[in-house]
C-alpha atoms as a PDB file:
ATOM      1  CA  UNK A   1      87.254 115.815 128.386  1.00  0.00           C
ATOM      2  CA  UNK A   2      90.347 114.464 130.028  1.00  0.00           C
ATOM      3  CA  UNK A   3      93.228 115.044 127.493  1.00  0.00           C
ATOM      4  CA  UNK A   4      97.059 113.649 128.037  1.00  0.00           C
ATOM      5  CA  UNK A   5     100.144 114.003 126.311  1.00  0.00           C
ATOM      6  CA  UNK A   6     102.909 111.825 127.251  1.00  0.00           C
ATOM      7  CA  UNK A   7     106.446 110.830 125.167  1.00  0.00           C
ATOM      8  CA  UNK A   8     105.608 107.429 123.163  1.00  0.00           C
ATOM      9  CA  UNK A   9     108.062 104.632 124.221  1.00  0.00           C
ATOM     10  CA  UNK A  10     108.313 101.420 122.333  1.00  0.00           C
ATOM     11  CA  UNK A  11     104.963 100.040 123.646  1.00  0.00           C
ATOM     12  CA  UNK A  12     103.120 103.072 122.390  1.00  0.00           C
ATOM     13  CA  UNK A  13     104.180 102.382 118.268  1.00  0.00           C
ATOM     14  CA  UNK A  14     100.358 100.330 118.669  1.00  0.00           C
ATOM     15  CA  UNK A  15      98.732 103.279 119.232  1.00  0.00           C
ATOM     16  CA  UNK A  16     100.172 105.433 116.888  1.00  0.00           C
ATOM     17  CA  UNK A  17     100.388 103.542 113.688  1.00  0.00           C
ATOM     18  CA  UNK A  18      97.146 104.280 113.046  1.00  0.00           C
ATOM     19  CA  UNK A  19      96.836 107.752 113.774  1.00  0.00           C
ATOM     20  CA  UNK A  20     100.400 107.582 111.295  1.00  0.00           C
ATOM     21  CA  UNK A  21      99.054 105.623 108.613  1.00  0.00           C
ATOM     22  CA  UNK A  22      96.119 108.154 108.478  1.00  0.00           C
ATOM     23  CA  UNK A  23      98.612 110.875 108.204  1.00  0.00           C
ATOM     24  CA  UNK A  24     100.279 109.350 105.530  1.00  0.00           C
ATOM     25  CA  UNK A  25      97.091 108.644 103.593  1.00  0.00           C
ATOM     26  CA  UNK A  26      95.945 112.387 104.370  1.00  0.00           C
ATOM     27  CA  UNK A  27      99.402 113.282 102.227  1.00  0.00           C
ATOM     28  CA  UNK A  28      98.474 110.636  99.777  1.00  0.00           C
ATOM     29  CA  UNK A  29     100.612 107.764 100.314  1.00  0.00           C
ATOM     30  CA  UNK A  30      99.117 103.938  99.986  1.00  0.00           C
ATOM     31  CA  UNK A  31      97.705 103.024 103.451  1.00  0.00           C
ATOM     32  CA  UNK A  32     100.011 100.294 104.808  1.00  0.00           C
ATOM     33  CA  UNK A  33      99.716  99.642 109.199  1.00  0.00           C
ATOM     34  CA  UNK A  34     102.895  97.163 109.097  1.00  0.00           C
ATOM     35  CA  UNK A  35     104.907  99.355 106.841  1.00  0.00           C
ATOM     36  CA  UNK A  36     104.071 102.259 109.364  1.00  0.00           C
ATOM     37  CA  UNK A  37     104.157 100.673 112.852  1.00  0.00           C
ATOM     38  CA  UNK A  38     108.023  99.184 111.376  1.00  0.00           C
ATOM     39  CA  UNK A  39     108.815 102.847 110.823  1.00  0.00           C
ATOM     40  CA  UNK A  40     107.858 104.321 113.974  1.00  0.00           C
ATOM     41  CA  UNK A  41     109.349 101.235 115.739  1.00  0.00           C
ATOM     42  CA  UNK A  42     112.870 102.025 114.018  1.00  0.00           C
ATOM     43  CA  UNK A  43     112.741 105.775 114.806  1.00  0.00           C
ATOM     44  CA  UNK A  44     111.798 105.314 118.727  1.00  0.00           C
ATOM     45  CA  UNK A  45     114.402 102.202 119.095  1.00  0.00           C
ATOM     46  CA  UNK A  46     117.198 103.931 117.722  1.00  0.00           C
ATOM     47  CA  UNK A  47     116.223 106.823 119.443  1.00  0.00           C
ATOM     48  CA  UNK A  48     116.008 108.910 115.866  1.00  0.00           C
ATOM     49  CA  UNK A  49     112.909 111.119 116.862  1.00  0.00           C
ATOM     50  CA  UNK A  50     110.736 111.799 120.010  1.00  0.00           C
ATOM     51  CA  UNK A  51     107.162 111.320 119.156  1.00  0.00           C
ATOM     52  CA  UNK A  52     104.573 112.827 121.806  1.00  0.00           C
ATOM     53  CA  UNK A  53     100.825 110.964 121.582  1.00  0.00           C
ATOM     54  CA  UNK A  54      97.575 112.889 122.922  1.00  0.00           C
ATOM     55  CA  UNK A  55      94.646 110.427 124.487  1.00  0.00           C
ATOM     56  CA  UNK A  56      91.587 111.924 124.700  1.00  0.00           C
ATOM     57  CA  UNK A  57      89.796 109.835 127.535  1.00  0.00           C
ATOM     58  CA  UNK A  58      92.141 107.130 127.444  1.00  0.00           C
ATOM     59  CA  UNK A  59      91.446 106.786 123.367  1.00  0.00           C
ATOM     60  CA  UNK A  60      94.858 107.573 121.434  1.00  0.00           C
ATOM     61  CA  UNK A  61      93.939 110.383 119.179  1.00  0.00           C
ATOM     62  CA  UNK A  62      96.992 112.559 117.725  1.00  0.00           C
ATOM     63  CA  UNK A  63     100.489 112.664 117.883  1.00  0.00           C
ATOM     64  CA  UNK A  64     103.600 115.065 116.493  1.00  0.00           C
ATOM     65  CA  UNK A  65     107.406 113.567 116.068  1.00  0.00           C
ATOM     66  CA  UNK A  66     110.275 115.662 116.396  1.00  0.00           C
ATOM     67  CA  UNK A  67     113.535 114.751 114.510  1.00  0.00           C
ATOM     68  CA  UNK A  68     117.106 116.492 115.721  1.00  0.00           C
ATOM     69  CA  UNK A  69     119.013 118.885 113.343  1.00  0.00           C
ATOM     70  CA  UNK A  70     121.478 121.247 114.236  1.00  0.00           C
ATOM     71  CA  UNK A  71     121.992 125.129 113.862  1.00  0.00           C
ATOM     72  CA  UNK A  72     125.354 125.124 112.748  1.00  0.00           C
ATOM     73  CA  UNK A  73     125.512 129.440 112.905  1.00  0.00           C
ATOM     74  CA  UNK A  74     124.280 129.138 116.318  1.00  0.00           C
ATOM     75  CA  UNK A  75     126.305 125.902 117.475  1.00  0.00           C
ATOM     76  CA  UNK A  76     122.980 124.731 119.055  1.00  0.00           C
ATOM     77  CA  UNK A  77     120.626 121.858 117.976  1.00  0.00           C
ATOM     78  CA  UNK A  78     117.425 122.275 116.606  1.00  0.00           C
ATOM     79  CA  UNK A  79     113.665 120.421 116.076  1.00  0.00           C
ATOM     80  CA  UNK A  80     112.082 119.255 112.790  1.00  0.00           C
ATOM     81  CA  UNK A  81     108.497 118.830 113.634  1.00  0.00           C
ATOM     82  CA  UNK A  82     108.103 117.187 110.585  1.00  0.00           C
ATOM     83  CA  UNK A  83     104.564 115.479 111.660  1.00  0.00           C
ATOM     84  CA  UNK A  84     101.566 116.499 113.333  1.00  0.00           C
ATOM     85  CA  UNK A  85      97.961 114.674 113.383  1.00  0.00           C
ATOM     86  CA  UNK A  86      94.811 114.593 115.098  1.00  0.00           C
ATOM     87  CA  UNK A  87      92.364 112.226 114.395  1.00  0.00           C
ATOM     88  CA  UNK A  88      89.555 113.956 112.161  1.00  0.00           C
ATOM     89  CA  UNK A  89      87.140 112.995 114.862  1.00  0.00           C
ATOM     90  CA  UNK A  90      89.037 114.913 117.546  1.00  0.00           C
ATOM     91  CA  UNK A  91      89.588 118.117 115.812  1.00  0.00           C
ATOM     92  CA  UNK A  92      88.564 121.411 117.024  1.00  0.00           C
ATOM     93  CA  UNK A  93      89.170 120.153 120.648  1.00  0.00           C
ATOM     94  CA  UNK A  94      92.659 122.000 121.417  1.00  0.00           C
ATOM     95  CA  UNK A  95      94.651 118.978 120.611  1.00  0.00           C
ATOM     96  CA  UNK A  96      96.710 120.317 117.910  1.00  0.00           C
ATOM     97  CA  UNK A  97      97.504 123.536 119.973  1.00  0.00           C
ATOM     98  CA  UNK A  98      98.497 121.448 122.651  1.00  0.00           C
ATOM     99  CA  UNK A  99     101.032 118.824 121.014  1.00  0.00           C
ATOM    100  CA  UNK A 100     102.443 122.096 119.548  1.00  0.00           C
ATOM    101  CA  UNK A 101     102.956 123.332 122.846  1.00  0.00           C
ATOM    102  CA  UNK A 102     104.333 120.076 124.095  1.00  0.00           C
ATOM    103  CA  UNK A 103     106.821 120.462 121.243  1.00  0.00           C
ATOM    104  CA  UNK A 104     107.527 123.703 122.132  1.00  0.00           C
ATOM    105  CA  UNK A 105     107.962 123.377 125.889  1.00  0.00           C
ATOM    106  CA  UNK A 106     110.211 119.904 124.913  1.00  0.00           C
ATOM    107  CA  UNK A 107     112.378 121.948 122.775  1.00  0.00           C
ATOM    108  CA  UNK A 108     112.658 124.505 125.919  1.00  0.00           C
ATOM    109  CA  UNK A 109     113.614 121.764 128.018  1.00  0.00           C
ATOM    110  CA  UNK A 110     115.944 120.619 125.880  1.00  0.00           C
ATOM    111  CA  UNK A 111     117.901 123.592 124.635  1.00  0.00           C
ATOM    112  CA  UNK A 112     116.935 123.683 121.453  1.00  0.00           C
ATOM    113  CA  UNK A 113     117.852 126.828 118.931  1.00  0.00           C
ATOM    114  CA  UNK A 114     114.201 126.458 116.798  1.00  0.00           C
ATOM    115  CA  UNK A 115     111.972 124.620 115.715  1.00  0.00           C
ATOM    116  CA  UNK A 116     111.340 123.929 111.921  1.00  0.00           C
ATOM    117  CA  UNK A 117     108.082 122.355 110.211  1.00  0.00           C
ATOM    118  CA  UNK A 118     106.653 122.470 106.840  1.00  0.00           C
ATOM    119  CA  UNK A 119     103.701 121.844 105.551  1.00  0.00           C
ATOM    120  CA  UNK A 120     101.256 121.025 102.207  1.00  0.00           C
ATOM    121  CA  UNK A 121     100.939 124.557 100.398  1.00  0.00           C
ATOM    122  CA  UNK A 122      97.393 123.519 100.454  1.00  0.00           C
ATOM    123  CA  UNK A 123      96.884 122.962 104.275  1.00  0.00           C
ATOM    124  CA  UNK A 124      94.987 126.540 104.997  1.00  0.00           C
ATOM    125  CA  UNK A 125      93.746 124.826 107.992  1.00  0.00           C
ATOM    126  CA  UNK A 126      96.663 123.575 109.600  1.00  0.00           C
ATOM    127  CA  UNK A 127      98.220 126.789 108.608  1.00  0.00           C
ATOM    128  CA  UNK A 128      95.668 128.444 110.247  1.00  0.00           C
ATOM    129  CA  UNK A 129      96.418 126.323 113.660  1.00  0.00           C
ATOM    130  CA  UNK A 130     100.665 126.930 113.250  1.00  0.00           C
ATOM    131  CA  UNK A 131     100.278 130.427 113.226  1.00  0.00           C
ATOM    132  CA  UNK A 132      97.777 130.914 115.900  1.00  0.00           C
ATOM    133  CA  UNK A 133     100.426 129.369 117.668  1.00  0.00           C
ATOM    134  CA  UNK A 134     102.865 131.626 117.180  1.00  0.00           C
ATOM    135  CA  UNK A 135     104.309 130.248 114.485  1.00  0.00           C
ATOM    136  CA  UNK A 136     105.705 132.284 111.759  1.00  0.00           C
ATOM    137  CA  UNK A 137     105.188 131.091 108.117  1.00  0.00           C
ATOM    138  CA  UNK A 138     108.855 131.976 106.560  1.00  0.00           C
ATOM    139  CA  UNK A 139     109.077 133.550 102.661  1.00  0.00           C
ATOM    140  CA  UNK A 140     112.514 132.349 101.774  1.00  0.00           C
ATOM    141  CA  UNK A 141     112.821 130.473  99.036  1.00  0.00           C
ATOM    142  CA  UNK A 142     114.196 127.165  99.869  1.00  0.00           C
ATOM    143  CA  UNK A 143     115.668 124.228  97.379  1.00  0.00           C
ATOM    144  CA  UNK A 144     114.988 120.688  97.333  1.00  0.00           C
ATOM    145  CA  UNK A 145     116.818 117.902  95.765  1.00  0.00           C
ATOM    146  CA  UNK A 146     114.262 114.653  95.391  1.00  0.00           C
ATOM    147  CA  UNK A 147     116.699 111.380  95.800  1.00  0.00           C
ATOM    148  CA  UNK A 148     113.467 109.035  95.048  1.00  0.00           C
ATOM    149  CA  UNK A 149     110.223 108.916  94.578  1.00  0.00           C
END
C-alpha cells in the first residue's frame, strides 16, 4: 500500500470532485460533479481553503479542506477542518488518521492557535476516528443562525 498526501493545486479539483460530491451526498445534498468541481475550483483559486488529497497507489481516495478563522482572545489564526472523506472503499486503511495528521502538522507549520471541526451528531464512526486522534469532542453549547436553506 503506497499512500500520499500532498496539498491539491488547481489541477487536482479533477480528482477531488468526486471524492466531494460523495461527501456531500453522504450529508444528503443532491449529487451534482459540476456544481462541486466549480466550488472547489473557487476556494483553491482564491486561495480561500487548503485542501490536502490522499492517493492510495496513485488512485485519489480522500481528502480534508481547511478554511482560516482567527482566535481573536489569542490574536492568532486558527483552522476549520470543516471536511474530511475517504472513499468508502478505502476505509479502515489509516487514511483518515493520516489527513488528520496532515492537518495537524499543517496547522503546526503554520502557526495556527486550533483547530475546529464539527461533525453529524450521528457520525459515531467518524467520532470514533477524531477522538482517537486526539481530538476532544467539546460540550459547550454553541448557537447557529441558518441564513438559507
Amino acid at each position: 500500500m503506497l499512500l500520499q498526501i500532498k496539498e491539491a493545486g488547481i489541477n487536482d479539483v479533477k480528482y477531488i470532485a468526486p471524492l466531494f460530491n460523495a461527501y456531500r451526498v453522504f450529508y444528503k445534498q443532491a449529487s451534482d460533479i459540476e456544481a462541486a468541481s466549480d466550488f472547489l475550483y473557487e476556494r483553491i483559486s482564491q486561495n480561500e481553503s487548503t485542501i490536502f488529497i490522499a492517493f492510495l497507489n496513485e488512485e485519489a481516495v480522500g481528502f480534508t479542506q481547511l478554511y482560516p478563522i482567527f482566535s481573536s482572545v489569542s490574536l492568532k489564526p486558527a483552522l476549520l477542518l470543516n471536511d474530511l472523506f475517504v472513499a468508502e472503499n478505502a476505509r479502515e486503511q489509516g487514511i483518515a488518521d493520516a489527513l488528520l495528521n496532515k492537518a495537524k502538522e499543517y496547522g503546526s507549520k503554520t502557526g495556527t492557535k486550533w483547530l475546529l471541526l464539527e461533525t453529524a451528531f450521528d457520525n459515531y464512526k467518524a467520532q470514533s476516528v477524531y477522538e482517537k486522534n486526539g481530538w476532544i469532542k467539546q460540550t459547550d453549547f454553541f448557537y447557529q443562525f441558518s441564513l438559507s436553506s
